[in-house]
N, C-alpha and C. Protein backbone atom coordinates (compact mmCIF):
# COMPACT_ATOMS: atom_id res chain seq x y z
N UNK A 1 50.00 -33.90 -10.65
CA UNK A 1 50.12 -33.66 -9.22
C UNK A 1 49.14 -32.57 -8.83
N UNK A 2 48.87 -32.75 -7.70
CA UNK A 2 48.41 -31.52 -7.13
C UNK A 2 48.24 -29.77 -7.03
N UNK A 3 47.30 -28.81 -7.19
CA UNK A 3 47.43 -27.62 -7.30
C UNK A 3 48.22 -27.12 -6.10
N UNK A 4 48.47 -27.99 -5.01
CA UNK A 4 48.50 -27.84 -3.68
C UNK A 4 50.22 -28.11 -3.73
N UNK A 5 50.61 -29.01 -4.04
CA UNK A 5 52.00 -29.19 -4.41
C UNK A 5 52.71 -28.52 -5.46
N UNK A 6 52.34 -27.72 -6.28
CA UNK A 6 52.50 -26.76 -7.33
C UNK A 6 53.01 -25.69 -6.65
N UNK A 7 51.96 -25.09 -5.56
CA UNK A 7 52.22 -24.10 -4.82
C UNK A 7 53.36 -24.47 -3.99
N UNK A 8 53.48 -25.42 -3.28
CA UNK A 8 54.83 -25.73 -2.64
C UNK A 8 56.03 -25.42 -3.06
N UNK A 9 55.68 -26.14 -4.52
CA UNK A 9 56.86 -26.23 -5.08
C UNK A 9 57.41 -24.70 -5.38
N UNK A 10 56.41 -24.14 -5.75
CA UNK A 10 56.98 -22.51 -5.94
C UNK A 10 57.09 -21.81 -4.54
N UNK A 11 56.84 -22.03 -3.75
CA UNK A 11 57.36 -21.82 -2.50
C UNK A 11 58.49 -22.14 -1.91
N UNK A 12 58.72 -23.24 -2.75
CA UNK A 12 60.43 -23.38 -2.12
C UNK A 12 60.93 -22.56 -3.06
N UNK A 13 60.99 -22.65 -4.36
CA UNK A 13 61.67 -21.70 -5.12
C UNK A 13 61.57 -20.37 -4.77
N UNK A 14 60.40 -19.90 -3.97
CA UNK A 14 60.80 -18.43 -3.36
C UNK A 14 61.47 -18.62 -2.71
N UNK A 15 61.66 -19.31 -1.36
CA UNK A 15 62.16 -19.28 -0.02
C UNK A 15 63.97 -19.41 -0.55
N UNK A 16 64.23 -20.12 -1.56
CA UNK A 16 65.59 -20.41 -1.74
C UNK A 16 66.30 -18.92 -2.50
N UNK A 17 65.19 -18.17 -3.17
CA UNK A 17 65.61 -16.74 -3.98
C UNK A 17 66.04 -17.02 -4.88
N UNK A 18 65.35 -18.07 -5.84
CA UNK A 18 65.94 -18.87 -6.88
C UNK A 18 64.95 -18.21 -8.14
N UNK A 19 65.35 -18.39 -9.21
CA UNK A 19 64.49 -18.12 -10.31
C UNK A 19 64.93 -19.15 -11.75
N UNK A 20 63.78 -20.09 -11.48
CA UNK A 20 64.11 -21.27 -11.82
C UNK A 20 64.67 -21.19 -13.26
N UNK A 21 65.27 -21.87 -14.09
CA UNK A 21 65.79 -22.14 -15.07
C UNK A 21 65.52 -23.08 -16.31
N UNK A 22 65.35 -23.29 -17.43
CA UNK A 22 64.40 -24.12 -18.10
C UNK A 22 64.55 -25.79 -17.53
N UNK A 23 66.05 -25.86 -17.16
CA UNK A 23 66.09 -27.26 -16.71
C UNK A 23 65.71 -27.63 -15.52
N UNK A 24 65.57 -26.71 -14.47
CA UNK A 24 64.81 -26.56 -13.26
C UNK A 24 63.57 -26.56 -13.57
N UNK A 25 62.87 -25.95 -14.38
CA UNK A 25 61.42 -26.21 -14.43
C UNK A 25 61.32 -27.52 -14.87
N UNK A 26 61.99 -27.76 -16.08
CA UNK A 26 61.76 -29.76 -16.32
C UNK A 26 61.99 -30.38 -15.34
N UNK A 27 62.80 -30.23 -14.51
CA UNK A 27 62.54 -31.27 -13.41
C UNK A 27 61.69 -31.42 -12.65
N UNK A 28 60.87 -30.00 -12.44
CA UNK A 28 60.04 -30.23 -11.56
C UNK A 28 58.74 -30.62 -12.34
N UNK A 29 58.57 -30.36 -13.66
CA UNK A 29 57.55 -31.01 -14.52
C UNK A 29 57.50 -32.83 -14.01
N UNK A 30 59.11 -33.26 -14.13
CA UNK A 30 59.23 -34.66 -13.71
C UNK A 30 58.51 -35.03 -12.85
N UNK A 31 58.43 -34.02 -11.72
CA UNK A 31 58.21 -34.79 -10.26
C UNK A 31 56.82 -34.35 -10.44
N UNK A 32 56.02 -33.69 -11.12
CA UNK A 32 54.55 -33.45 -11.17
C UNK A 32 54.51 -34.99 -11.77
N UNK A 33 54.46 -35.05 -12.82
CA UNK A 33 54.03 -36.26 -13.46
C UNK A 33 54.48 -37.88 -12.97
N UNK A 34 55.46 -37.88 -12.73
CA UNK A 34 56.04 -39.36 -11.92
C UNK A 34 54.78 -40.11 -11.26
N UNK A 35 54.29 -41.61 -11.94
CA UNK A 35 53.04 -41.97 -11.50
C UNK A 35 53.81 -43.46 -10.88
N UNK A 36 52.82 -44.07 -9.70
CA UNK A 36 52.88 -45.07 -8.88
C UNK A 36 52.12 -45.91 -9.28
N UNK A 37 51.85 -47.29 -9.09
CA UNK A 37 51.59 -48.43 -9.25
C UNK A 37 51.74 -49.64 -8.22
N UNK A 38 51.05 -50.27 -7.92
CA UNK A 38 51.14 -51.32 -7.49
C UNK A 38 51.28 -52.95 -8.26
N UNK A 39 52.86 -53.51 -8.20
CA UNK A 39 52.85 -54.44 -9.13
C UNK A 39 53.00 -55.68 -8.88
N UNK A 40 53.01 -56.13 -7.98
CA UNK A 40 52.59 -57.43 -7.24
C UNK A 40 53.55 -57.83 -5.97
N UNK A 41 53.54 -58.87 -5.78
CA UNK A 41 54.61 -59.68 -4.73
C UNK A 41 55.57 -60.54 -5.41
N UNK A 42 56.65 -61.13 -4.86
CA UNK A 42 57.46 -61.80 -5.09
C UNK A 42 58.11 -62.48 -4.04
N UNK A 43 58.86 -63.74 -3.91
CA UNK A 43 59.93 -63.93 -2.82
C UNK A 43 59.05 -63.83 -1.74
N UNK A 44 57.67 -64.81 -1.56
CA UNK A 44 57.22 -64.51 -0.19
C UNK A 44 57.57 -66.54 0.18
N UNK A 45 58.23 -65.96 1.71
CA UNK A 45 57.99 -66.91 2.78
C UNK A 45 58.02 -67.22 4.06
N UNK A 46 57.46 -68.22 4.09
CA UNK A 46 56.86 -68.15 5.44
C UNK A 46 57.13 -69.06 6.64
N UNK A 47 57.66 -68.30 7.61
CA UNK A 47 58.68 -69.16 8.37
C UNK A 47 59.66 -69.68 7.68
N UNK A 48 60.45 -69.19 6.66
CA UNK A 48 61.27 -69.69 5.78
C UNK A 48 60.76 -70.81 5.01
N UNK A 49 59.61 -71.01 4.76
CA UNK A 49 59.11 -71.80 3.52
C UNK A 49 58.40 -71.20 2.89
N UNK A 50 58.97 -71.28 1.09
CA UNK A 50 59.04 -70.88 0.38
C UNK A 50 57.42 -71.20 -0.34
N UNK A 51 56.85 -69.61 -0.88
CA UNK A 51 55.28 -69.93 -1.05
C UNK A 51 55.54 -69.04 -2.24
N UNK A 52 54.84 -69.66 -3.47
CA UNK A 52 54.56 -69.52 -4.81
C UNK A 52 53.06 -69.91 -5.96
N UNK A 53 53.01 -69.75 -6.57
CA UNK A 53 51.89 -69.95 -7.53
C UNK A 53 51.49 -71.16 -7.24
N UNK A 54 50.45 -72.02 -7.27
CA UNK A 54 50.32 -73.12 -6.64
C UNK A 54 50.84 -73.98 -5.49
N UNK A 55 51.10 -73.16 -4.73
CA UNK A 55 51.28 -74.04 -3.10
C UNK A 55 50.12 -74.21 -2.53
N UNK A 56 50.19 -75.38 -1.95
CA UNK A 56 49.42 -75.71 -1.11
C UNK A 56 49.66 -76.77 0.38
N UNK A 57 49.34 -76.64 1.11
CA UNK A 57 49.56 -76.95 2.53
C UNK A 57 49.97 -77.99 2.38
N UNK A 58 48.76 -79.46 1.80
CA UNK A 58 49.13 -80.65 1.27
C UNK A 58 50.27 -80.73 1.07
N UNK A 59 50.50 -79.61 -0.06
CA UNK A 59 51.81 -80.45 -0.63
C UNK A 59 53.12 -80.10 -0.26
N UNK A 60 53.31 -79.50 1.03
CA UNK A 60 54.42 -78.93 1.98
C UNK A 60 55.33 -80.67 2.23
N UNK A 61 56.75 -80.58 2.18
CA UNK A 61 57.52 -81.56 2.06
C UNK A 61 57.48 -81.78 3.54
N UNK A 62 57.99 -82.75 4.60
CA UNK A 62 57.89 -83.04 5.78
C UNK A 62 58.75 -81.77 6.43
N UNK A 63 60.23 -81.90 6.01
CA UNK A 63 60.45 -80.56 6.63
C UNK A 63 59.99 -79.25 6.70
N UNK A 64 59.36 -79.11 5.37
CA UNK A 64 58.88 -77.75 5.39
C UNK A 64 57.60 -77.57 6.83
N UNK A 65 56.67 -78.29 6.33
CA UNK A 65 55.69 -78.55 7.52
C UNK A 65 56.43 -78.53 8.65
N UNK A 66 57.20 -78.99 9.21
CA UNK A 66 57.97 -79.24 10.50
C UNK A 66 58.19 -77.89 11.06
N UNK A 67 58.97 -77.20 10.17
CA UNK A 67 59.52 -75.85 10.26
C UNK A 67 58.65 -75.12 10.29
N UNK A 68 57.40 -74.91 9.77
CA UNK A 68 55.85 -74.51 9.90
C UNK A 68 55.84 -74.32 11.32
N UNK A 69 55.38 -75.55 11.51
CA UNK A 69 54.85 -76.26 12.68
C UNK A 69 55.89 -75.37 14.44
N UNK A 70 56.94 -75.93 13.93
CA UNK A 70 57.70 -75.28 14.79
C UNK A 70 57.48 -73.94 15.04
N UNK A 71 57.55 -72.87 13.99
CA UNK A 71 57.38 -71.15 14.30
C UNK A 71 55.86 -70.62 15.13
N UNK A 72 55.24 -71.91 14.49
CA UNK A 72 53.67 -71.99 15.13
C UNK A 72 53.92 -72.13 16.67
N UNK A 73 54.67 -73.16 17.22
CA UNK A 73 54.30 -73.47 18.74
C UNK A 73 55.49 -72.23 19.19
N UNK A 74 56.26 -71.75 18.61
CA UNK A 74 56.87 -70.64 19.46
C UNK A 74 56.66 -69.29 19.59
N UNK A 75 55.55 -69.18 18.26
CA UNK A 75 54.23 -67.80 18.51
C UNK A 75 55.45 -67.03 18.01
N UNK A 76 56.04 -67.41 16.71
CA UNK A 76 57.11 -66.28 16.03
C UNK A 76 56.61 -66.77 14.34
N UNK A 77 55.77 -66.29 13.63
CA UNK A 77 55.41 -66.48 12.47
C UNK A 77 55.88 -65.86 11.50
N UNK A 78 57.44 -65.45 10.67
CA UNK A 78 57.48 -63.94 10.34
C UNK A 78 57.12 -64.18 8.37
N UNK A 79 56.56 -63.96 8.08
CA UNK A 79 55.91 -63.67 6.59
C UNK A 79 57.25 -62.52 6.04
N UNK A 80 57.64 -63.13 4.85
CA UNK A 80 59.00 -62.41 3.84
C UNK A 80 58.17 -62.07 2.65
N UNK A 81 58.31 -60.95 2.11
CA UNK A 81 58.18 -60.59 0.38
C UNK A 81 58.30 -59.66 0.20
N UNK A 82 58.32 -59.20 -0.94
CA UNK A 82 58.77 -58.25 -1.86
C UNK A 82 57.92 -57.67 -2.75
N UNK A 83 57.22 -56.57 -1.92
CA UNK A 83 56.67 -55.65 -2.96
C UNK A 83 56.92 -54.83 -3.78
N UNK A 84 56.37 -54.80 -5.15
CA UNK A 84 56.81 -54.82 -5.93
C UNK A 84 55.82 -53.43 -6.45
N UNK A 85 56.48 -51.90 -6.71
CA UNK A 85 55.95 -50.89 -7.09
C UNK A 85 56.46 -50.14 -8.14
N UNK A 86 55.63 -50.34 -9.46
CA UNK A 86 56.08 -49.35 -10.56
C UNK A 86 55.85 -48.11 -10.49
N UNK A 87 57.09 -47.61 -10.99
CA UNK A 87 57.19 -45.46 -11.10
C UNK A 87 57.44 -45.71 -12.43
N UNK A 88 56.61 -44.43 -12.81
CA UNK A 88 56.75 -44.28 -14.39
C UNK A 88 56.78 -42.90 -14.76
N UNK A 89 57.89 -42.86 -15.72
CA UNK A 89 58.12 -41.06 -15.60
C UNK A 89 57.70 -41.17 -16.98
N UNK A 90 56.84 -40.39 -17.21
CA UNK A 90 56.45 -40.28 -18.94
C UNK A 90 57.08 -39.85 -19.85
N UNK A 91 56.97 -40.73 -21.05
CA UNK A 91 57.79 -39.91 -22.43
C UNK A 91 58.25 -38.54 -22.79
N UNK A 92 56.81 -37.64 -22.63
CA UNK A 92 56.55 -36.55 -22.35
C UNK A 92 58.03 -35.59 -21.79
N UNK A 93 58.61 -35.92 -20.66
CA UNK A 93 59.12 -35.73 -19.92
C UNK A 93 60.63 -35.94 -20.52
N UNK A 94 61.22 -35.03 -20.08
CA UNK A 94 62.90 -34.84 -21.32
C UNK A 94 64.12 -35.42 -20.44
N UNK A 95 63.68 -35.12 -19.11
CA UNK A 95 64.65 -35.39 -18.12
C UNK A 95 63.90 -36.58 -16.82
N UNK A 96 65.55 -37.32 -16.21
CA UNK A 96 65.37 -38.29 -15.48
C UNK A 96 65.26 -38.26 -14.01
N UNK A 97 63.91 -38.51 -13.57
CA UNK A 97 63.56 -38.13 -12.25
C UNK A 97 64.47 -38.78 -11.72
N UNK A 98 64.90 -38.76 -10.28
CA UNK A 98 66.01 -39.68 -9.36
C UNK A 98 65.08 -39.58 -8.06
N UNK A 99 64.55 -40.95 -7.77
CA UNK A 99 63.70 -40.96 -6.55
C UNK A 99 64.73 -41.68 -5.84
N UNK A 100 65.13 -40.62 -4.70
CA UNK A 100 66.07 -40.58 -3.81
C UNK A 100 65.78 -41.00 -2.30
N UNK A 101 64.44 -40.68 -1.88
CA UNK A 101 63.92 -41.59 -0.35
C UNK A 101 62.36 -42.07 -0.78
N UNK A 102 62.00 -42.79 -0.03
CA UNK A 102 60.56 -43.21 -0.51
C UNK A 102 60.07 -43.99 0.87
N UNK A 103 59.64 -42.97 1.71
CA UNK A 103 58.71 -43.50 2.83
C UNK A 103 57.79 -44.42 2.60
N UNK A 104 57.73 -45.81 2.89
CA UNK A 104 56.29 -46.54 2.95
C UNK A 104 55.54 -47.20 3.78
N UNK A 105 54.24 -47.36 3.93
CA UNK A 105 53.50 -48.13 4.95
C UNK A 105 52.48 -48.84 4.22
N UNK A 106 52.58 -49.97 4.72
CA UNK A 106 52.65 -51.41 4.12
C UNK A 106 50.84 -51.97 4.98
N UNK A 107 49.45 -51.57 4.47
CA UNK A 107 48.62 -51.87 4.92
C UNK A 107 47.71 -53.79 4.48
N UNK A 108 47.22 -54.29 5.66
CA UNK A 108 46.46 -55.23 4.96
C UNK A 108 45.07 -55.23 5.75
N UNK A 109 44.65 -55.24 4.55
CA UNK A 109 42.84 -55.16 4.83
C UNK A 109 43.01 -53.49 5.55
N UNK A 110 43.42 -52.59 5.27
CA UNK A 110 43.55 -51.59 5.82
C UNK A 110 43.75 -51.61 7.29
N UNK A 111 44.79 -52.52 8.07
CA UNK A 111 45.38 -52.73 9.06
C UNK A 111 46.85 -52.48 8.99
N UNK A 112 47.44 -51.30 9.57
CA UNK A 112 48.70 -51.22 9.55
C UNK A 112 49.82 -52.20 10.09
N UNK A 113 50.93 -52.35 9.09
CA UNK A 113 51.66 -53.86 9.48
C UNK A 113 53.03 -53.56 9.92
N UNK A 114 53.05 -52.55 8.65
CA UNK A 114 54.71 -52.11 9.60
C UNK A 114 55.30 -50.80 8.39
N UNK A 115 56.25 -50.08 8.56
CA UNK A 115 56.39 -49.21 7.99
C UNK A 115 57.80 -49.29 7.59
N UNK A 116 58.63 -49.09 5.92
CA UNK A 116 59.95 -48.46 5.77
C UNK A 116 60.37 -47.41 5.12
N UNK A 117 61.44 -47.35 4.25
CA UNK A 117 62.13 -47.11 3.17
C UNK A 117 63.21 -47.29 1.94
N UNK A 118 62.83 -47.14 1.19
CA UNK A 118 63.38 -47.76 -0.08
C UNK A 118 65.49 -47.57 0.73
N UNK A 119 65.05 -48.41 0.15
CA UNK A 119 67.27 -48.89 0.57
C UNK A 119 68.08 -47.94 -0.13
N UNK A 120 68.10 -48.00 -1.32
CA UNK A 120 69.10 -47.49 -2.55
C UNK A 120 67.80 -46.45 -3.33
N UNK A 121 68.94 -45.40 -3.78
CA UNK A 121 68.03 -44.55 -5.02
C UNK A 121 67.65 -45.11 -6.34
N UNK A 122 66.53 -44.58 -6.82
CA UNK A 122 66.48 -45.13 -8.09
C UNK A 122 66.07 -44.07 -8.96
N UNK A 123 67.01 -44.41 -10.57
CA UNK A 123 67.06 -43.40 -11.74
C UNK A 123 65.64 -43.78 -12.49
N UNK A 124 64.90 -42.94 -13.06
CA UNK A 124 63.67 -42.82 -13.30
C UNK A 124 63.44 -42.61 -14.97
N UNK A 125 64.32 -43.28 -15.92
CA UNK A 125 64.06 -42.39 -16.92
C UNK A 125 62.79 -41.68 -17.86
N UNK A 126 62.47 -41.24 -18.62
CA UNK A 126 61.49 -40.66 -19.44
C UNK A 126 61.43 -41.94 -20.84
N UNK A 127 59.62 -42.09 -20.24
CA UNK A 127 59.24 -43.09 -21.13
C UNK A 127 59.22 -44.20 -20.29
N UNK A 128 59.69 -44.93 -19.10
CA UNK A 128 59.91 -46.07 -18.63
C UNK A 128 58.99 -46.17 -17.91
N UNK A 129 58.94 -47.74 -16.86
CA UNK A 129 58.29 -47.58 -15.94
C UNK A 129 59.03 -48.58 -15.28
N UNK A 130 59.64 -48.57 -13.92
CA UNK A 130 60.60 -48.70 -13.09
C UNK A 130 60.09 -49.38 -12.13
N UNK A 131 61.08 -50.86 -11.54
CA UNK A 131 60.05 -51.48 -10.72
C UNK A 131 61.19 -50.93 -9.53
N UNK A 132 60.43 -50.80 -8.28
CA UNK A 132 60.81 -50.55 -7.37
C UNK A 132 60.54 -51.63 -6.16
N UNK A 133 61.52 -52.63 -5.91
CA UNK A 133 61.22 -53.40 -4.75
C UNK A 133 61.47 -53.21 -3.33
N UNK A 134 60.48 -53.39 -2.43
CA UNK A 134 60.14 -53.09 -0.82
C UNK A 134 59.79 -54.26 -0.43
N UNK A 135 61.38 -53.93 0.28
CA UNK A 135 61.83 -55.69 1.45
C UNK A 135 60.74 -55.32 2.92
N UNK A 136 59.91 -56.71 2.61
CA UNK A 136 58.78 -56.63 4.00
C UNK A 136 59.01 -57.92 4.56
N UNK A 137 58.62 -57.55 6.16
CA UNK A 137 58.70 -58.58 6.83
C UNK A 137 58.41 -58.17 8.39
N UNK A 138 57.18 -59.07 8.47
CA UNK A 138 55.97 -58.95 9.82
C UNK A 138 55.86 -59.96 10.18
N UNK A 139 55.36 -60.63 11.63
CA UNK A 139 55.10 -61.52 12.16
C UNK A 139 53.40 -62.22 11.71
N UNK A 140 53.27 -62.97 10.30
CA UNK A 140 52.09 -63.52 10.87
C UNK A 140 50.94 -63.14 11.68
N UNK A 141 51.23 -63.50 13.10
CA UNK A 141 50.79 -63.85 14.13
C UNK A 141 49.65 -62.51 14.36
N UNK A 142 50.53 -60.82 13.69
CA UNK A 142 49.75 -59.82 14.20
C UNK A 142 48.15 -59.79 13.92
N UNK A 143 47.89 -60.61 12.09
CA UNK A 143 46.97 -60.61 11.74
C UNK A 143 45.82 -61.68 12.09
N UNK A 144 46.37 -62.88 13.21
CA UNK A 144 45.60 -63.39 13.44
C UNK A 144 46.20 -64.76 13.96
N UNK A 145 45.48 -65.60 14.56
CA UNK A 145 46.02 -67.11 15.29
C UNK A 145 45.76 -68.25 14.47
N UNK A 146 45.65 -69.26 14.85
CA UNK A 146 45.43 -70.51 14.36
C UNK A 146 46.96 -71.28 14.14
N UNK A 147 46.06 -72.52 13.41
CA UNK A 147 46.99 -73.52 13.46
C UNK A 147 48.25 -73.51 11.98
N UNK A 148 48.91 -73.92 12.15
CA UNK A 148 49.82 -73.75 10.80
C UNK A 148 49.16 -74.18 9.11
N UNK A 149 48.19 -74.77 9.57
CA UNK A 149 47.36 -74.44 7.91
C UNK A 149 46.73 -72.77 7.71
N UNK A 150 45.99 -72.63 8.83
CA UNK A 150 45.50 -71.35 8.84
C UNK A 150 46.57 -70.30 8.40
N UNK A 151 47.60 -70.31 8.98
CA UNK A 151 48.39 -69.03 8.60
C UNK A 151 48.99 -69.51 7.34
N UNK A 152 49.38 -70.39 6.69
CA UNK A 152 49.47 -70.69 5.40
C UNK A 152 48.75 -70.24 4.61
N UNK A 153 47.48 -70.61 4.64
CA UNK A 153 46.44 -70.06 3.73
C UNK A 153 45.91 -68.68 3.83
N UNK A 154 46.31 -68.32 5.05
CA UNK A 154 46.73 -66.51 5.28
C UNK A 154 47.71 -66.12 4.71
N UNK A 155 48.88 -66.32 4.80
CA UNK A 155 49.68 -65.89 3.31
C UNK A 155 49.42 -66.33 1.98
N UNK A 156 49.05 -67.27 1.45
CA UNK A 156 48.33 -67.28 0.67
C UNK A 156 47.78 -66.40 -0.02
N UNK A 157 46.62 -65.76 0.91
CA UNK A 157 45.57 -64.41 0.59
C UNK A 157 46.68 -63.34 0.11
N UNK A 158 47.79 -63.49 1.44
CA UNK A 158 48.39 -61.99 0.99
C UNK A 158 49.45 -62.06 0.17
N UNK A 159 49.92 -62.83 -0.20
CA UNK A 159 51.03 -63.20 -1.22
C UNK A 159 49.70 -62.94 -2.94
N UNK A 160 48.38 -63.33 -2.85
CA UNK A 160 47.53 -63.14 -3.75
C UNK A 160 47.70 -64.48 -4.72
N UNK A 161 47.82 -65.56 -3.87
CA UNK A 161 48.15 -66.95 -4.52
C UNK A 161 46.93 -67.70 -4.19
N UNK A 162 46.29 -67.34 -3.68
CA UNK A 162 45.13 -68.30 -3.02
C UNK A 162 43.17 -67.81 -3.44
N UNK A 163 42.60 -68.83 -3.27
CA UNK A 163 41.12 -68.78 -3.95
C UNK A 163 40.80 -67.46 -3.19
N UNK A 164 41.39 -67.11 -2.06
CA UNK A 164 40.75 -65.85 -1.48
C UNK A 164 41.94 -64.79 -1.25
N UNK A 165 42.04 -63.48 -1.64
CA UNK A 165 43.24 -62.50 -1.45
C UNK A 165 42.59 -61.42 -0.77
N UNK A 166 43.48 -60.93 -0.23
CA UNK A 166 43.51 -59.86 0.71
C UNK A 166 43.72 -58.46 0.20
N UNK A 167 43.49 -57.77 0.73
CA UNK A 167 43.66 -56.01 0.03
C UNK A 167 44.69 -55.53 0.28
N UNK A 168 45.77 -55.25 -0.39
CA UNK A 168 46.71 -54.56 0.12
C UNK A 168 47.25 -53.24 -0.19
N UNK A 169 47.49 -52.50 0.64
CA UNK A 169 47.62 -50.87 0.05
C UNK A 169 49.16 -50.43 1.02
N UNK A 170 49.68 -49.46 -0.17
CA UNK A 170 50.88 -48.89 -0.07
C UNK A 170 50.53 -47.76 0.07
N UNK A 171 50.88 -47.03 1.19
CA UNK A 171 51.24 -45.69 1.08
C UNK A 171 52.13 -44.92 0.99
N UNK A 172 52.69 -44.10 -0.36
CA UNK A 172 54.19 -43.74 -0.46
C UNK A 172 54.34 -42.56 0.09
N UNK A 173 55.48 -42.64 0.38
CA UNK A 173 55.96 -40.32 0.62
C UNK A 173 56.91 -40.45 -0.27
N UNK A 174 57.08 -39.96 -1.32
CA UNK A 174 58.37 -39.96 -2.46
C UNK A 174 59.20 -38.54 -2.46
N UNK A 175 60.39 -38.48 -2.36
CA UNK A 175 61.15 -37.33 -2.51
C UNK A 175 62.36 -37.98 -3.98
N UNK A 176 62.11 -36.78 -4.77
CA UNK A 176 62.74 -36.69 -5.99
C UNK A 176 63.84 -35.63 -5.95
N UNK A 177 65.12 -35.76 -6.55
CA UNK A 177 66.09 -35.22 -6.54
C UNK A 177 65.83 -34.29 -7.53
N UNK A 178 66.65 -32.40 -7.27
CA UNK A 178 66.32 -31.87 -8.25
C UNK A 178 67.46 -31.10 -8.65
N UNK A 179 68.41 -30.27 -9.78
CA UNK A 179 68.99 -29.15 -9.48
C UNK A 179 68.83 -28.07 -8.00
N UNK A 180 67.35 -28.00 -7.81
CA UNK A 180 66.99 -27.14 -6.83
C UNK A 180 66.73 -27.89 -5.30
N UNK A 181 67.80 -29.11 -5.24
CA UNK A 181 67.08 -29.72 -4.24
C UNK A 181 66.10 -30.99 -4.07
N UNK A 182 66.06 -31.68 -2.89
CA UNK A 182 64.91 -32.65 -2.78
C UNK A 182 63.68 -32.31 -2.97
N UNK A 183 62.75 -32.69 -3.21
CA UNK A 183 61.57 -32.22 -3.81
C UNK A 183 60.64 -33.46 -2.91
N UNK A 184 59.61 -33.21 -1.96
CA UNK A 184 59.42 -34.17 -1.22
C UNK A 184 57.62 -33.95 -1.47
N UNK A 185 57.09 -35.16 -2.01
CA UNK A 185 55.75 -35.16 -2.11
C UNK A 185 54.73 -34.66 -1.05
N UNK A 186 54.02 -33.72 -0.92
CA UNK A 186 53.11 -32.69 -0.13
C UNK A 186 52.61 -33.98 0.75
N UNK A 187 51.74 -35.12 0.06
CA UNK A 187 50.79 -35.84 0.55
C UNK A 187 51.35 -37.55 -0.11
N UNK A 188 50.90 -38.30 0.83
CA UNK A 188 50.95 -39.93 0.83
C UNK A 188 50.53 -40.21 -0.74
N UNK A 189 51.06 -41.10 -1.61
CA UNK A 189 50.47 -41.49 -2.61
C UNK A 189 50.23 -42.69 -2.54
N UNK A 190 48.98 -43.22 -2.61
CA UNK A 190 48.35 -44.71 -2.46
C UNK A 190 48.29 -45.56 -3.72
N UNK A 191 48.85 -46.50 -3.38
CA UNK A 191 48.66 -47.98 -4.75
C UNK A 191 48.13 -48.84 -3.52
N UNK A 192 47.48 -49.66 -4.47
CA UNK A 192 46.89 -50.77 -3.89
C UNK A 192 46.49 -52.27 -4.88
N UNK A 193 46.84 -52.91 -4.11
CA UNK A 193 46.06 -54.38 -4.65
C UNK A 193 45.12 -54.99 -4.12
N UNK A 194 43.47 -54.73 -4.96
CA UNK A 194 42.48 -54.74 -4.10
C UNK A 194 42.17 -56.19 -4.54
N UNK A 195 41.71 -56.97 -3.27
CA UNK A 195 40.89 -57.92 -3.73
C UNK A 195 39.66 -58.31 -4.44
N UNK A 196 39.55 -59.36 -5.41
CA UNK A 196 38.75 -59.53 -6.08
C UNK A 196 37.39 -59.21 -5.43
């Protein structure tokens, strides 16, 4: 982590009149080291049809197309998935980080799409690396028009199923639980899935 968040961190430990303790310092060793990842998608669909490793428009069943077709003429396109972000607290590390909120904003092609936070906490142990899933869901439509092939093969890109993918970048704010308190990351930490 940061020299800049180091100082924070001992800044809260002044401000609280605390004088940290060996297991207080391991934790905050935790939250120095705790690394991010970007680990793919899952569960994406579109207009409620379901898009996976080889889909293709062609081979959309009549209803599915229909149901396409339909979200298309009512200019409501909403794209579902599940990003998918590994935390990894290192071996190194004796004790179990607990990432307790996790601000995110959800970019494509470096176009902001929409912004949340993680639902439930998650236990972090030492040595692991922890998938963390972020329920998304945007309208299509923001990134662009066309006909119901077009936005197919636009998720496609961003689902990262298709001859052409899109860039996608996470920006986290992570706050880690400590003896001494929440411990809330100084600055945004970026993962990304860049296109080929």
């Amino acid at each position: 982590m940061s020299r800049s968040f180091r100082i924070a961190a001992l800044l809260a430990l002044s401000v609280l009149g605390l004088t940290p303790g060996c297991a207080a310092l391991q934790e905050l060793a935790a939250v120095r080291t705790v690394t991010f990842a970007f680990a793919g998608v899952s569960d994406v669909r579109l207009a409620g049809v379901s898009i996976g490793a080889g889909s293709r428009f062609t081979s959309l069943g009549v209803s599915d197309a229909a149901r396409l077709g339909a979200a298309v003429l009512a200019d409501q396109v909403p794209l579902e998935l599940v990003a998918h972000v590994s935390a990894a607290n290192p071996r190194e590390n004796t004790v179990t980080a607990r990432l307790v909120q996790l601000g995110w904003t959800l970019f494509v092609e470096d176009r902001q799409m929409l912004a949340g936070q993680l639902a439930n906490p998650v236990a972090l142990a030492p040595g692991t690396s922890t998938d963390v899933p972020l329920t998304v869901r945007f309208d299509l439509l923001a990134l662009g028009g066309g006909g119901a092939r077009d936005l197919f093969d636009l998720a496609l890109a961003i689902a990262g199923y298709g001859t052409v993918q899109k860039d996608l970048r996470l920006e986290l704010v992570p706050t880690i639980d400590t003896s001494l308190g929440p411990i809330r990351y100084p600055a945004p930490v970026v993962v990304r899935r860049a296109a080929p």
